[in-house]
C-alpha atoms as a PDB file:
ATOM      1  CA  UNK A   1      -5.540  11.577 -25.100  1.00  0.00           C
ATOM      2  CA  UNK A   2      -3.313   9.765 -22.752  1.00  0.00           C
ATOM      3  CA  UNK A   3      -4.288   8.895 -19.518  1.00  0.00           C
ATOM      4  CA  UNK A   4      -1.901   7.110 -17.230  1.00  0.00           C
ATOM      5  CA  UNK A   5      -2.681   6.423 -12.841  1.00  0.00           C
ATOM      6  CA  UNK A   6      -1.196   8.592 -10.507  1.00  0.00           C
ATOM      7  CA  UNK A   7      -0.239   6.079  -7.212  1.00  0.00           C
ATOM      8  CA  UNK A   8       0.560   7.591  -3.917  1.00  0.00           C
ATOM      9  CA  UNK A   9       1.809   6.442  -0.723  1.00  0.00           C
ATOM     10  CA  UNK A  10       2.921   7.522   2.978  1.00  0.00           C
ATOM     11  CA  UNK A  11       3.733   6.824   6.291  1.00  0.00           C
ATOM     12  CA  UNK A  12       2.539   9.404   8.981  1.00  0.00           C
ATOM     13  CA  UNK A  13       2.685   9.553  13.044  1.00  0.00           C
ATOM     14  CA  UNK A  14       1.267  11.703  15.102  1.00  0.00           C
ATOM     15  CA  UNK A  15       2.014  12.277  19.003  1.00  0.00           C
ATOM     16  CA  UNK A  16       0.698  14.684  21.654  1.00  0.00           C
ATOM     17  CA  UNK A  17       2.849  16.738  23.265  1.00  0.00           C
ATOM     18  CA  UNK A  18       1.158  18.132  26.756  1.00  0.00           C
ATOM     19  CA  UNK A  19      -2.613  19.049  26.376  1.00  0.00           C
ATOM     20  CA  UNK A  20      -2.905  21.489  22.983  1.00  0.00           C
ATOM     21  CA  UNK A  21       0.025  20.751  21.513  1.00  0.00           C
ATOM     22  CA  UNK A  22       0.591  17.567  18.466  1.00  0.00           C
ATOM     23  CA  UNK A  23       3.542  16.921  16.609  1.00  0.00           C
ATOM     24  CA  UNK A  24       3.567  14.998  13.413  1.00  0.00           C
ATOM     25  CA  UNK A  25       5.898  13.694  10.854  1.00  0.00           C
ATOM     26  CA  UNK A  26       5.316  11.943   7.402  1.00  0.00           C
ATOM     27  CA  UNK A  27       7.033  10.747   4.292  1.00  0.00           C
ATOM     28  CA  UNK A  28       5.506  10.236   1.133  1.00  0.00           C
ATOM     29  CA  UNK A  29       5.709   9.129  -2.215  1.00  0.00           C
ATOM     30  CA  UNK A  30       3.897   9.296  -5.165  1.00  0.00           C
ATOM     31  CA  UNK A  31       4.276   8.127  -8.853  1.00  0.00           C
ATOM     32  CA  UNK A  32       4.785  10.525 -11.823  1.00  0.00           C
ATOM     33  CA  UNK A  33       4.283   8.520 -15.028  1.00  0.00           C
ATOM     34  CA  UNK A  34       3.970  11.296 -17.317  1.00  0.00           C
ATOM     35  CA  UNK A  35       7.649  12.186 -16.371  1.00  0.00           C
ATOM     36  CA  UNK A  36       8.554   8.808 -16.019  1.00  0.00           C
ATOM     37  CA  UNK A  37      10.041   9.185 -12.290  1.00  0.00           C
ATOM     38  CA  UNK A  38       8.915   9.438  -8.292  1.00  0.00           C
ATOM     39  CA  UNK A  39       8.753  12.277  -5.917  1.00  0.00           C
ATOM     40  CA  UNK A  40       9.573  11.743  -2.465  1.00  0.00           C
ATOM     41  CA  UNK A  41       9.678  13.981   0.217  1.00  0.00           C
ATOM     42  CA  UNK A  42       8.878  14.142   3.978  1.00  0.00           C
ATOM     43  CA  UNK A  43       6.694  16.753   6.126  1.00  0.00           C
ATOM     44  CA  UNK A  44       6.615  18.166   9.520  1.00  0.00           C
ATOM     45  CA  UNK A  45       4.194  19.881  10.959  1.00  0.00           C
ATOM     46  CA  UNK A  46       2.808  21.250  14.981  1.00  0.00           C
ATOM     47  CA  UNK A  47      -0.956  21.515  15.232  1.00  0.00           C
ATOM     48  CA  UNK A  48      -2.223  23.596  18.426  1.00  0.00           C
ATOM     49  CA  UNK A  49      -5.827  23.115  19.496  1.00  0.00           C
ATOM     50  CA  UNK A  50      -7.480  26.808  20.099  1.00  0.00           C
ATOM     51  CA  UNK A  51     -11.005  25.411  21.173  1.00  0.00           C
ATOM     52  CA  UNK A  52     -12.757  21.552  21.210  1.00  0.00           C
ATOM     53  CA  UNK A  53     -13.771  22.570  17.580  1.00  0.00           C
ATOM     54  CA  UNK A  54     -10.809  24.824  16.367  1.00  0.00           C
ATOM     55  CA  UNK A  55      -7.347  23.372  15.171  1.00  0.00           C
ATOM     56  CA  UNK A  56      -4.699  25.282  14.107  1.00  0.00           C
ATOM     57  CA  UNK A  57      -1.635  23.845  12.533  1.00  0.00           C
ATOM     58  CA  UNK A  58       1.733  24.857  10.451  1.00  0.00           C
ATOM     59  CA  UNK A  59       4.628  22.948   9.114  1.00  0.00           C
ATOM     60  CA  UNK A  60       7.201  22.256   6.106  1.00  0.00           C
ATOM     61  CA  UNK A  61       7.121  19.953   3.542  1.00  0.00           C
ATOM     62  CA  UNK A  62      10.438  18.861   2.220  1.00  0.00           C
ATOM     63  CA  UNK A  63      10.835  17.108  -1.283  1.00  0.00           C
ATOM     64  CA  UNK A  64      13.686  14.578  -1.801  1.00  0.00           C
ATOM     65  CA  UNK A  65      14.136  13.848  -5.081  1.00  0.00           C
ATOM     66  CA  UNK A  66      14.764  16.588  -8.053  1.00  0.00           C
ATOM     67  CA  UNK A  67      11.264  16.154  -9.555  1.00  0.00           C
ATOM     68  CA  UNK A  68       9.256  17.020  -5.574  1.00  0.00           C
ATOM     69  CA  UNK A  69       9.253  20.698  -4.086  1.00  0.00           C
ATOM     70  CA  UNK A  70      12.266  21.104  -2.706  1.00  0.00           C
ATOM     71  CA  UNK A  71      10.929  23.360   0.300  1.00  0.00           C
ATOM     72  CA  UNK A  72       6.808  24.246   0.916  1.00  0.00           C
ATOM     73  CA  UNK A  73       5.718  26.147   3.952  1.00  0.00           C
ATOM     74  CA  UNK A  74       1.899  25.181   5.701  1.00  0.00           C
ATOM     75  CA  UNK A  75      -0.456  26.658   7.483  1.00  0.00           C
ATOM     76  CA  UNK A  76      -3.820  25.626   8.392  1.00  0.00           C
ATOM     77  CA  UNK A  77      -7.187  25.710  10.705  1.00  0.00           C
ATOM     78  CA  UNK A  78      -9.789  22.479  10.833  1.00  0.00           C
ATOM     79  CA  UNK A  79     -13.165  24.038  12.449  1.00  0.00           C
ATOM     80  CA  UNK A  80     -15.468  21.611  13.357  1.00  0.00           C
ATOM     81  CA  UNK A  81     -19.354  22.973  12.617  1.00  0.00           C
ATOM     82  CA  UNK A  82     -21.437  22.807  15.934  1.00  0.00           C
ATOM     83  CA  UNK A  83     -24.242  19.798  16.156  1.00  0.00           C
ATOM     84  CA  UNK A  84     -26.758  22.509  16.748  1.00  0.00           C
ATOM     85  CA  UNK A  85     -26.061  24.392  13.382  1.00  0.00           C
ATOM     86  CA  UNK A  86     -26.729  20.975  10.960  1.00  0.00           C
ATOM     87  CA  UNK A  87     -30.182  19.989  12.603  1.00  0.00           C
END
């Protein structure tokens, strides 16, 4: 068996635009020794916050070199469990 390290990096910023609304933007790499080569891509995504404990976002990813996904839709929630619940 073969085992070689996978390495991963990226860049992200975030910025609020009015009081519910985020944008954010990111590029990333990551190694791919098996295949000898890189992927590279960027993503963009708009997050919209429902509640103090509810997030709900969506974006696209866009790969950049022939071995990344060219084109991925996202969508997503982050719900924050209340205090009261864990204790």
């Amino acid at each position: 068996t073969t085992h070689r390290a996978q390495f991963g990096q990226s860049i992200s910023i975030s910025h609020p635009v009015g009081k519910r609304f985020a944008i954010s933007g990111e590029i990333w790499h990551f190694t791919q020794p098996f295949l000898r080569s890189n992927a590279l891509g960027n993503l963009w995504a708009v997050s919209y916050t429902a509640r103090k404990n509810l997030v709900l976002d969506g974006g696209f990813n866009h790969g950049l070199t022939s071995t990344s996904t060219q084109w991925e839709a996202l969508v997503g929630f982050t719900y924050l469990l209340p205090h009261k619940l864990l204790h």
